[in-house]
C-alpha atoms as a PDB file:
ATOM      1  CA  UNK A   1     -11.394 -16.425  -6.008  1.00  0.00           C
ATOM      2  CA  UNK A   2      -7.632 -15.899  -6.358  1.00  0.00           C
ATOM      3  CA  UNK A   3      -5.627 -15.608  -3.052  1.00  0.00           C
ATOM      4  CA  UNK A   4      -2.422 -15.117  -1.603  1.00  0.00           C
ATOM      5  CA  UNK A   5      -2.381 -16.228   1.848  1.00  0.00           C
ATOM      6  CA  UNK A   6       1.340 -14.687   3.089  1.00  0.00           C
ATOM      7  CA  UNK A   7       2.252 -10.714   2.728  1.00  0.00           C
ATOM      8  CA  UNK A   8       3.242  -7.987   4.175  1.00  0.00           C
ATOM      9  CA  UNK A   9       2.474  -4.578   4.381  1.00  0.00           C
ATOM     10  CA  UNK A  10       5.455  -2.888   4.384  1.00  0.00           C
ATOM     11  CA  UNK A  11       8.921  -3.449   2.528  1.00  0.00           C
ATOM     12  CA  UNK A  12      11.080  -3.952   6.127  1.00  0.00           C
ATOM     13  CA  UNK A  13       8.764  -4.180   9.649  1.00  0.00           C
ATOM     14  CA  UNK A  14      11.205  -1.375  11.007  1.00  0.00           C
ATOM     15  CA  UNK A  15       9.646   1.482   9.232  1.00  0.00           C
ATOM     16  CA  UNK A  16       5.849   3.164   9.716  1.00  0.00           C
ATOM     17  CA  UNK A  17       2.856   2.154   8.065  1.00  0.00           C
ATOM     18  CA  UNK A  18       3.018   3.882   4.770  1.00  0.00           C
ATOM     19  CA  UNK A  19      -0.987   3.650   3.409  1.00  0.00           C
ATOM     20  CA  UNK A  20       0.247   5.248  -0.099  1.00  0.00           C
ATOM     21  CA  UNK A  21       2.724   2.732  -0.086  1.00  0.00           C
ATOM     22  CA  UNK A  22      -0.286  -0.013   0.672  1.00  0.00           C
ATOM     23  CA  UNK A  23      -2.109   1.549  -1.521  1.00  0.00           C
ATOM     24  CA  UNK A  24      -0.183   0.844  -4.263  1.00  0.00           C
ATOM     25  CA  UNK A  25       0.867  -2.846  -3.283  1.00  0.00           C
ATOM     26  CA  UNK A  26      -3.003  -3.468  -3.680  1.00  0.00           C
ATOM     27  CA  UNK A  27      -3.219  -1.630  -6.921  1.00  0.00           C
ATOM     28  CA  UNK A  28      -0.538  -4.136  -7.810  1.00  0.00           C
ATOM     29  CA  UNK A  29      -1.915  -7.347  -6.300  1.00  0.00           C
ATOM     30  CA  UNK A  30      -5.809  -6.391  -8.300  1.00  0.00           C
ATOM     31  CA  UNK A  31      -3.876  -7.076 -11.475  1.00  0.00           C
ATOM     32  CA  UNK A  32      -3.065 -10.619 -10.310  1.00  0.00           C
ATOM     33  CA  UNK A  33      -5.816 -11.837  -7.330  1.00  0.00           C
ATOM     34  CA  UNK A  34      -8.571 -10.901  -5.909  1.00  0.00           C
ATOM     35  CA  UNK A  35      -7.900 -11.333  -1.822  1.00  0.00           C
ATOM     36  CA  UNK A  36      -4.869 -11.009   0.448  1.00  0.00           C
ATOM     37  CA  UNK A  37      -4.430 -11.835   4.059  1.00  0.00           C
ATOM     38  CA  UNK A  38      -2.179  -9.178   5.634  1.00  0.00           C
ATOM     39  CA  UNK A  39       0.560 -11.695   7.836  1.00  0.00           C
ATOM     40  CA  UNK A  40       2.531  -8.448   8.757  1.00  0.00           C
ATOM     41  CA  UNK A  41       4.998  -9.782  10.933  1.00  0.00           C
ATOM     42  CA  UNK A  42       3.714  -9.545  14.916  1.00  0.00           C
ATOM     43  CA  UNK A  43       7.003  -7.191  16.105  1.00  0.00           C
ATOM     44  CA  UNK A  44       6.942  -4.697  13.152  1.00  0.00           C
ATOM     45  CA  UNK A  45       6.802  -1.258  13.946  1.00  0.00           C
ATOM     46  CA  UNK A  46       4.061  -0.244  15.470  1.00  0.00           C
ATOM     47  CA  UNK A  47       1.833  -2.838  14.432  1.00  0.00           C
ATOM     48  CA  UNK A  48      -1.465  -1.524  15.711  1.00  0.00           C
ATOM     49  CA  UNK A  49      -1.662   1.868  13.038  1.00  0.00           C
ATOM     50  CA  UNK A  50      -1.779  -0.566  10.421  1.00  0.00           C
ATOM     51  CA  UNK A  51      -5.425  -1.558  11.169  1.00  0.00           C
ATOM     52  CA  UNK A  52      -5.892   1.815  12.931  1.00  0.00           C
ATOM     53  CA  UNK A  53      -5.082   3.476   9.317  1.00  0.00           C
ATOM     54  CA  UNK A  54      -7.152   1.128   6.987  1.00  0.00           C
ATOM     55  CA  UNK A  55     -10.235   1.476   9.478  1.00  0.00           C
ATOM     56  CA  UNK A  56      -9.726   5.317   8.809  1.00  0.00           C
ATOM     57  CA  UNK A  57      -9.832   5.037   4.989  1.00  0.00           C
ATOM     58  CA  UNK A  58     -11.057   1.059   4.187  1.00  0.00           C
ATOM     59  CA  UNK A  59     -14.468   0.091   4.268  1.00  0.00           C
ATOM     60  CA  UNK A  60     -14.851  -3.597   6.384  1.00  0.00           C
ATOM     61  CA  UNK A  61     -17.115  -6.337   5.899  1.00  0.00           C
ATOM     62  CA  UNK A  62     -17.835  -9.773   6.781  1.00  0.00           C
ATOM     63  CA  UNK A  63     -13.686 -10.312   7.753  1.00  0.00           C
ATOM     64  CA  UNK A  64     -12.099  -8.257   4.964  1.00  0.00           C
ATOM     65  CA  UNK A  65     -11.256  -4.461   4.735  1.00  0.00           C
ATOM     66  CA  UNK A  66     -11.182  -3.330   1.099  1.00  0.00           C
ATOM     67  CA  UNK A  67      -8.380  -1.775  -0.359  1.00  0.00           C
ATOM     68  CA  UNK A  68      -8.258  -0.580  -4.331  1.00  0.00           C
ATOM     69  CA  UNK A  69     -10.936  -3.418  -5.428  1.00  0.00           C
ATOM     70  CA  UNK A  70      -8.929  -6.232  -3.350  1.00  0.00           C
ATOM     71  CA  UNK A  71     -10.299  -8.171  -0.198  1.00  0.00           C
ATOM     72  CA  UNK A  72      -7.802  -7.706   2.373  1.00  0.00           C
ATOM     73  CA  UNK A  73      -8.276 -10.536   5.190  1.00  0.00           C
ATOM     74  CA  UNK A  74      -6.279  -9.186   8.654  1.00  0.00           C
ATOM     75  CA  UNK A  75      -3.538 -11.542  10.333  1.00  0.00           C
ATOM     76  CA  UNK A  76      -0.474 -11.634  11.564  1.00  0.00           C
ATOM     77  CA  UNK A  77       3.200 -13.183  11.243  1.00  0.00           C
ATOM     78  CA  UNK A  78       4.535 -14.818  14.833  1.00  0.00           C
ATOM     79  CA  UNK A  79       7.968 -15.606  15.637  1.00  0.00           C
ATOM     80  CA  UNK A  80       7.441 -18.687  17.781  1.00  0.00           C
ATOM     81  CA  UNK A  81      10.227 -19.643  20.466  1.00  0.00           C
ATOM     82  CA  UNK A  82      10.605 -23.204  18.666  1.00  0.00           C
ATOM     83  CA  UNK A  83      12.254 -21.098  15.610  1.00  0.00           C
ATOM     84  CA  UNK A  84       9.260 -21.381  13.364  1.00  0.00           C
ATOM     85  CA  UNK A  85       7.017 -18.730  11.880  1.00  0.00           C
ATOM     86  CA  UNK A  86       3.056 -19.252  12.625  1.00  0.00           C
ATOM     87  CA  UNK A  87       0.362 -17.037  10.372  1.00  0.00           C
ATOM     88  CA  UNK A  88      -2.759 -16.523  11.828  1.00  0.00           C
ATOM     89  CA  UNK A  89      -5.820 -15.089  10.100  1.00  0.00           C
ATOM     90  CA  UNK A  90      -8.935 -13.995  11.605  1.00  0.00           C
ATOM     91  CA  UNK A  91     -11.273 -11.148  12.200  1.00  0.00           C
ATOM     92  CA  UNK A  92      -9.836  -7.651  12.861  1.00  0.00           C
ATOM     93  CA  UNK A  93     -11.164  -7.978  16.304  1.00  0.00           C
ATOM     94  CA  UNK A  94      -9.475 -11.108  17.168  1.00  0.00           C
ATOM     95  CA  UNK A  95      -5.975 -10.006  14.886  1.00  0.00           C
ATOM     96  CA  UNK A  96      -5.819  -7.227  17.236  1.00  0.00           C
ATOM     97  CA  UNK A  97      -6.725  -8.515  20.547  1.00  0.00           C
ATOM     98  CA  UNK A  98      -4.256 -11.360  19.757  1.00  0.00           C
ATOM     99  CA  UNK A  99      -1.477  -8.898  19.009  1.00  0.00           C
ATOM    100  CA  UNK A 100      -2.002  -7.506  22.221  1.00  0.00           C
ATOM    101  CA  UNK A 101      -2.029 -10.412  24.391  1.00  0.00           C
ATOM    102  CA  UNK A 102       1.524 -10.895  22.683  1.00  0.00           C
ATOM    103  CA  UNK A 103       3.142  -8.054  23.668  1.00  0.00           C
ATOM    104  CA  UNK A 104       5.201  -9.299  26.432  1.00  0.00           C
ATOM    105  CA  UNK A 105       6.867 -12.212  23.497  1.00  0.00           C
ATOM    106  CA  UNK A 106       8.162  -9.671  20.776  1.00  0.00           C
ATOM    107  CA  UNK A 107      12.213 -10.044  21.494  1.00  0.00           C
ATOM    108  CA  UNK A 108      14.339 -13.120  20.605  1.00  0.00           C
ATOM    109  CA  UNK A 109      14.697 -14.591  23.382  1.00  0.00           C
ATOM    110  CA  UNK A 110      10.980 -13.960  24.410  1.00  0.00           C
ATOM    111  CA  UNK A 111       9.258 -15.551  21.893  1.00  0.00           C
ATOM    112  CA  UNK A 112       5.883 -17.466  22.844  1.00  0.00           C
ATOM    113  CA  UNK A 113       5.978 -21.221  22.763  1.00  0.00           C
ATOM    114  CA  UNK A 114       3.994 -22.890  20.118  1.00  0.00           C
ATOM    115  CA  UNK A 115       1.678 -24.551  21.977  1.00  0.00           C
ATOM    116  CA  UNK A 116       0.886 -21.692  23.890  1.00  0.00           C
ATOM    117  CA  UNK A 117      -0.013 -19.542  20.364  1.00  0.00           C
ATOM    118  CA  UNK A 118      -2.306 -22.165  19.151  1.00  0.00           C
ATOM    119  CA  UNK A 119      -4.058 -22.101  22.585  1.00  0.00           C
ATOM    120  CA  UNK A 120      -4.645 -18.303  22.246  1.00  0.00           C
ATOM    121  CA  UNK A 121      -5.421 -18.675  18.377  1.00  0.00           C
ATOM    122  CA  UNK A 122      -8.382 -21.099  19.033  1.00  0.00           C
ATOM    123  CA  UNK A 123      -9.966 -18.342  21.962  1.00  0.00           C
ATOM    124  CA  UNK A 124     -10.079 -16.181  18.671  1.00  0.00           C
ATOM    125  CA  UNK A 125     -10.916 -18.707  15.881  1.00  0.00           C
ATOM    126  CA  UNK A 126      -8.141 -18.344  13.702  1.00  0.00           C
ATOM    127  CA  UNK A 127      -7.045 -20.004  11.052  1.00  0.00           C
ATOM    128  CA  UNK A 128      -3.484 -21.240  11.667  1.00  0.00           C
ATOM    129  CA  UNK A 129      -0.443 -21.693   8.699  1.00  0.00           C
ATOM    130  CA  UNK A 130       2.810 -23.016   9.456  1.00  0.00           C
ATOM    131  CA  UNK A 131       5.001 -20.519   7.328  1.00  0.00           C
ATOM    132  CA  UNK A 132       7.998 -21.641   5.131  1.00  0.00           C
ATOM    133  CA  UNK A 133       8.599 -24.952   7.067  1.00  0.00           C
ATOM    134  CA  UNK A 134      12.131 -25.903   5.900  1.00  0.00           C
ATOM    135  CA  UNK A 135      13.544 -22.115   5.657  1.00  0.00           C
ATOM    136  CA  UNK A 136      16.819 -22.713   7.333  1.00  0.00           C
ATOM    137  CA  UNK A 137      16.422 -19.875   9.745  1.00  0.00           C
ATOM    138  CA  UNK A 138      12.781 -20.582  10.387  1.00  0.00           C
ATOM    139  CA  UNK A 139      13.044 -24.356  10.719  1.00  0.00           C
ATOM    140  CA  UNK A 140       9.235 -25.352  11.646  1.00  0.00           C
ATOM    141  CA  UNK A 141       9.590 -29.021  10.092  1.00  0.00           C
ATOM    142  CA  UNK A 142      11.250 -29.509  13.033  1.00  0.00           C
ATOM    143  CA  UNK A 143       8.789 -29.346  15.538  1.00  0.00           C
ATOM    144  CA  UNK A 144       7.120 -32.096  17.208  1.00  0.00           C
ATOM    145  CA  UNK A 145       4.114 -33.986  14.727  1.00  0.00           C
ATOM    146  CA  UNK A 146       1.324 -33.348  17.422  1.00  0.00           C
ATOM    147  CA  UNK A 147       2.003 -29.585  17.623  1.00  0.00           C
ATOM    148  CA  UNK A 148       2.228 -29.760  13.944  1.00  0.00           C
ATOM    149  CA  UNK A 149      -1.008 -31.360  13.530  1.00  0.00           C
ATOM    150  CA  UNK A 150      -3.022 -28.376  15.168  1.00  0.00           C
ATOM    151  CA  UNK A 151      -2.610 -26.056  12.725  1.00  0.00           C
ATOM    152  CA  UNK A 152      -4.830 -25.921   8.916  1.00  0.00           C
ATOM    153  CA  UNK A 153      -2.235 -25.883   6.472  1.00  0.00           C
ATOM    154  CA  UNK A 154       1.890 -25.123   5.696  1.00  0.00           C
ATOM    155  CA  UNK A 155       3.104 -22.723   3.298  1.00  0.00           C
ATOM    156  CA  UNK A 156       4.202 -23.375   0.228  1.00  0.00           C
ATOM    157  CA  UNK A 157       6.315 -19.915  -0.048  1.00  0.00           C
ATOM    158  CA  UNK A 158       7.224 -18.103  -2.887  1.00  0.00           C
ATOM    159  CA  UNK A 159      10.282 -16.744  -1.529  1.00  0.00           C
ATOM    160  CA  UNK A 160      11.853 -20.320  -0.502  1.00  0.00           C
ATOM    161  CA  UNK A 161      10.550 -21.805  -3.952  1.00  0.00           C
ATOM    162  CA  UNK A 162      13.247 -18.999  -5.517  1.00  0.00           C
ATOM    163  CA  UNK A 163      15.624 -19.456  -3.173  1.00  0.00           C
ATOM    164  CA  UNK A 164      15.796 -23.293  -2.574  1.00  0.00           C
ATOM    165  CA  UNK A 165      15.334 -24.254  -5.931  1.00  0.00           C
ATOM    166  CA  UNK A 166      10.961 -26.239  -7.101  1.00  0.00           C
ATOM    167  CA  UNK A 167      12.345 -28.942  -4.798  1.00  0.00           C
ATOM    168  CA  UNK A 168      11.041 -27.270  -2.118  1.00  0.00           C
ATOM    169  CA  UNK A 169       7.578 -27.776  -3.374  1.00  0.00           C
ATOM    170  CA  UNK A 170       7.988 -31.356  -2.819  1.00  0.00           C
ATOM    171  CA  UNK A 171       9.374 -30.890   0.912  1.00  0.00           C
ATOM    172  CA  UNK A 172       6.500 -29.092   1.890  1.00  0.00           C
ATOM    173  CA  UNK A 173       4.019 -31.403   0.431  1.00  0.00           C
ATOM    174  CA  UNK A 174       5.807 -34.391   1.703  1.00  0.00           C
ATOM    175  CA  UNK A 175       5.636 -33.102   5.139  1.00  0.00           C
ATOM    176  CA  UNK A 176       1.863 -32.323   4.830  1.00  0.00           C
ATOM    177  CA  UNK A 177       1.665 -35.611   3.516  1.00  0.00           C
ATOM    178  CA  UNK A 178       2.962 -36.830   6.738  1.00  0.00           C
ATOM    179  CA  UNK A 179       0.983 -34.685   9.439  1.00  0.00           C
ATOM    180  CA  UNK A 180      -2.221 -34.542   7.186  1.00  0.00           C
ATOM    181  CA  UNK A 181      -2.755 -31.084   6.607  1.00  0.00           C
ATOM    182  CA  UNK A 182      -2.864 -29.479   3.321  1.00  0.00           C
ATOM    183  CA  UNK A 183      -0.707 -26.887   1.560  1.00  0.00           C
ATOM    184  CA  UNK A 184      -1.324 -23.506   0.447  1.00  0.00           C
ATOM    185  CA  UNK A 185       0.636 -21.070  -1.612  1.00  0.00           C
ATOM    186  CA  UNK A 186       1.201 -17.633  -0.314  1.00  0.00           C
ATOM    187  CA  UNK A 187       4.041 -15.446  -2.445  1.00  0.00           C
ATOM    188  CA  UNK A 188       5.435 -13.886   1.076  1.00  0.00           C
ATOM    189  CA  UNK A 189       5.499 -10.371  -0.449  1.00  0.00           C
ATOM    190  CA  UNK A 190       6.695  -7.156   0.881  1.00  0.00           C
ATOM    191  CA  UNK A 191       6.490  -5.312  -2.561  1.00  0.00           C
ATOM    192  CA  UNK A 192       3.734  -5.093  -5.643  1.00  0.00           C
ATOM    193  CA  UNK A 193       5.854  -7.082  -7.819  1.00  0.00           C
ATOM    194  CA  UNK A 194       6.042  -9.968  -6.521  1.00  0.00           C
ATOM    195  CA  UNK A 195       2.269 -10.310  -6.714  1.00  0.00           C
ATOM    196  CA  UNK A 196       1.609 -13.574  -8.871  1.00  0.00           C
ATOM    197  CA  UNK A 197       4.189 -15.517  -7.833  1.00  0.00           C
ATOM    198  CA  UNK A 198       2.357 -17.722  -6.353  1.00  0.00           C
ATOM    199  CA  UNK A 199      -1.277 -17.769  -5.472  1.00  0.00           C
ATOM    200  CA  UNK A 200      -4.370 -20.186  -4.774  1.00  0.00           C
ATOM    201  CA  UNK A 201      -7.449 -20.514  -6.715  1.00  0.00           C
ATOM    202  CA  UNK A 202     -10.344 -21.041  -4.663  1.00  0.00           C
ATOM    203  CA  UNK A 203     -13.717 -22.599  -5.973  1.00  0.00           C
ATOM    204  CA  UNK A 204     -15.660 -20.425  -4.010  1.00  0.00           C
ATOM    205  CA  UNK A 205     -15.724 -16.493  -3.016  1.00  0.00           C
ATOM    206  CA  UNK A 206     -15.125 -16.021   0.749  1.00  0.00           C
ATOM    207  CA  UNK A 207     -15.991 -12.939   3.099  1.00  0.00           C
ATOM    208  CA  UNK A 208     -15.106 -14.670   6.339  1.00  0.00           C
ATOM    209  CA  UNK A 209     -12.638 -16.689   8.069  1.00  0.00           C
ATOM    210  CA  UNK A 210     -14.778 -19.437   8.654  1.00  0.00           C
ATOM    211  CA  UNK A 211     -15.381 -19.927   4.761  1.00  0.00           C
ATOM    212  CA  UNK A 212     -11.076 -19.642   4.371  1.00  0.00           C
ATOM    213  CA  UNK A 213     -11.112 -22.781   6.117  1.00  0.00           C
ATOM    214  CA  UNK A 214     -14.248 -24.415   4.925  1.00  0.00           C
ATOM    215  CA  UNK A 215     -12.352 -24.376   1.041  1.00  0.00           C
ATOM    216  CA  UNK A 216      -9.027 -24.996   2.958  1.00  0.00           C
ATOM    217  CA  UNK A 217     -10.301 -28.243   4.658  1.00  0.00           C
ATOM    218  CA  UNK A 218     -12.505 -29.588   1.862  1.00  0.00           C
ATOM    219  CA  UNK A 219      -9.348 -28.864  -0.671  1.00  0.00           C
ATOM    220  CA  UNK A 220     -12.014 -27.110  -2.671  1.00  0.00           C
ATOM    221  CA  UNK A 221      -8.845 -25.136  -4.456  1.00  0.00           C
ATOM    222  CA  UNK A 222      -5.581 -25.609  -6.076  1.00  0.00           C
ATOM    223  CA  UNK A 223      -2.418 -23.596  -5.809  1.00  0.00           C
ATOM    224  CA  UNK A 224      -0.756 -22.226  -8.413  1.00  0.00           C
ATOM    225  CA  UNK A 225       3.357 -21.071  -9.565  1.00  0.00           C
ATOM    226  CA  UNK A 226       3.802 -18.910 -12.326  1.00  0.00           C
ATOM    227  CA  UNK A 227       6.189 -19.577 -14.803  1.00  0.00           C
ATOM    228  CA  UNK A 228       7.583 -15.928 -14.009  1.00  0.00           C
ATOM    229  CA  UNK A 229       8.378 -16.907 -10.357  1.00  0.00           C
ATOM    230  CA  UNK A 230      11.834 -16.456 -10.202  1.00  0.00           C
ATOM    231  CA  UNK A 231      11.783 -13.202 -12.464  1.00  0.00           C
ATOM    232  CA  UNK A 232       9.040 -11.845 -10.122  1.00  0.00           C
ATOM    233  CA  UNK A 233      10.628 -12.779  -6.838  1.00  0.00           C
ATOM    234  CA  UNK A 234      13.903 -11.749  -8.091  1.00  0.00           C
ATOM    235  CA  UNK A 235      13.023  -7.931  -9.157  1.00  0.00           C
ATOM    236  CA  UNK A 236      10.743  -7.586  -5.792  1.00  0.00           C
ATOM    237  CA  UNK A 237      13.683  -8.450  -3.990  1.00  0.00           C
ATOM    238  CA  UNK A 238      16.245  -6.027  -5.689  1.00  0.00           C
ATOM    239  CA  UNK A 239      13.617  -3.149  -5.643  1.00  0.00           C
ATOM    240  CA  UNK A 240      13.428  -3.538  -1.956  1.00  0.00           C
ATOM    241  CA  UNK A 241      17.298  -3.794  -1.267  1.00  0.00           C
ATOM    242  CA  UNK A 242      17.099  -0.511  -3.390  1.00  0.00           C
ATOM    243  CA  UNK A 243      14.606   0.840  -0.937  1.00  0.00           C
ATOM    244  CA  UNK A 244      16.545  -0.038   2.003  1.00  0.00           C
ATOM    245  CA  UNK A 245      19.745   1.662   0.805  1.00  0.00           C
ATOM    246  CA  UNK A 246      18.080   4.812   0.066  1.00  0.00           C
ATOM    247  CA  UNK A 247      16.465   4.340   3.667  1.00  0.00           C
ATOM    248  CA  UNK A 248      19.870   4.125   5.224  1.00  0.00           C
ATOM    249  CA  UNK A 249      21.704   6.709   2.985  1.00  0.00           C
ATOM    250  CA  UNK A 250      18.654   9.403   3.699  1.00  0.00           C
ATOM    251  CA  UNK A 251      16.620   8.039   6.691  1.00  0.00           C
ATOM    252  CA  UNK A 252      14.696  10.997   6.241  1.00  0.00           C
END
């Protein structure tokens, strides 16, 4: 099974759920994988009609909705106080209920401490990613070891591989190395091109959560870069600075 474990639903968190617009990021990813976990980030506009929508027009089983032949896992994208970025992914039920519970932490400023997130992930059994650890602005490396050592993976980000240079691949493994967890890829899209990027290839078809992290723990996968990386990144990113510009010019 081919999987990218970081994306996003929307091309900026400031705008509505667009399902067309979904839609067609899935028609996009089916070319390339076969699953997705949906990390839309926690404070994004109006987070809940994103699973409100796709239980309105996506058949769900086991812990996937299905979306134009793709398995879409739920989760979610938190801002932690500590600066970092935490993905969770879990059942709908427990995305939700998690989401909610965070309400009161969605301003800078506000932000929920680490610890406090991986106490409330583990009353919902989710599995728990340490986004884009050395992303200057995110800066999770930084974090203390034993805090570190409670989550089931980092990610090894598409977006910072194009940005920081393939030396980044190394950074991230070296600091799994050092907490013992292992890395996964996820391409941290917010548009259908950048599907590809970078993906994993799991030995196994999974339906739930529980078998994410079964393959995650027993390293029953591998991760892999395409040689397009940079192109891909590189047009995703200039198709959504296009978007935003017409957003601002007609926000209409």
């Amino acid at each position: 099974m081919k999987i990218d474990l970081h994306t996003h639903a929307k091309w900026s968190k400031n705008i509505e759920f667009s399902y067309d617009y979904y839609r067609g990021m899935m028609d996009g990813a089916s070319k390339y994988l076969d699953a997705v976990a949906l990390t839309e980030h926690f404070n994004t506009c109006n987070f809940q009609d994103i699973y409100n929508t796709l239980d309105q027009h996506c058949p769900y089983k086991g812990d996937y909705y299905m979306v134009e032949g793709v398995k879409v896992f739920p989760g979610i994208e938190v801002d932690v106080r500590e600066k970092g970025h935490i993905l969770l992914i879990g059942a709908r039920e427990s995305i939700i209920a998690l989401r909610s519970r965070l309400e009161n932490h969605t301003l800078e400023g506000e932000y929920v401490e680490l610890e406090h997130l991986l106490d409330l992930s583990e009353e919902y059994d989710c599995l728990r990613i340490g986004a884009h650890p050395f992303r200057e602005a995110n800066p999770l490396y930084q974090v203390k070891p034993e805090l570190l050592a409670r989550l089931d993976a980092f990610d090894l980000n598409g977006r910072d591989l194009h940005h920081y240079g393939q030396e980044m691949e190394e950074r991230v493994k070296g600091l799994a190395e050092l907490i013992a967890l292992p890395v996964i890829a996820g391409s941290d899209t917010h548009q259908p091109l950048q599907f590809g990027s970078v993906y994993n290839r799991f030995e196994q078809s999974c339906d739930t959560i529980e078998q994410l992290r079964d393959v995650i723990r027993r390293g029953a996968y591998d991760y892999q870069i395409s040689q397009h990386f940079h192109q891909k990144v590189q047009l995703a990113e200039v198709e959504q600075a296009r978007y935003k510009r017409n957003r601002i010019v007609n926000p209409y």
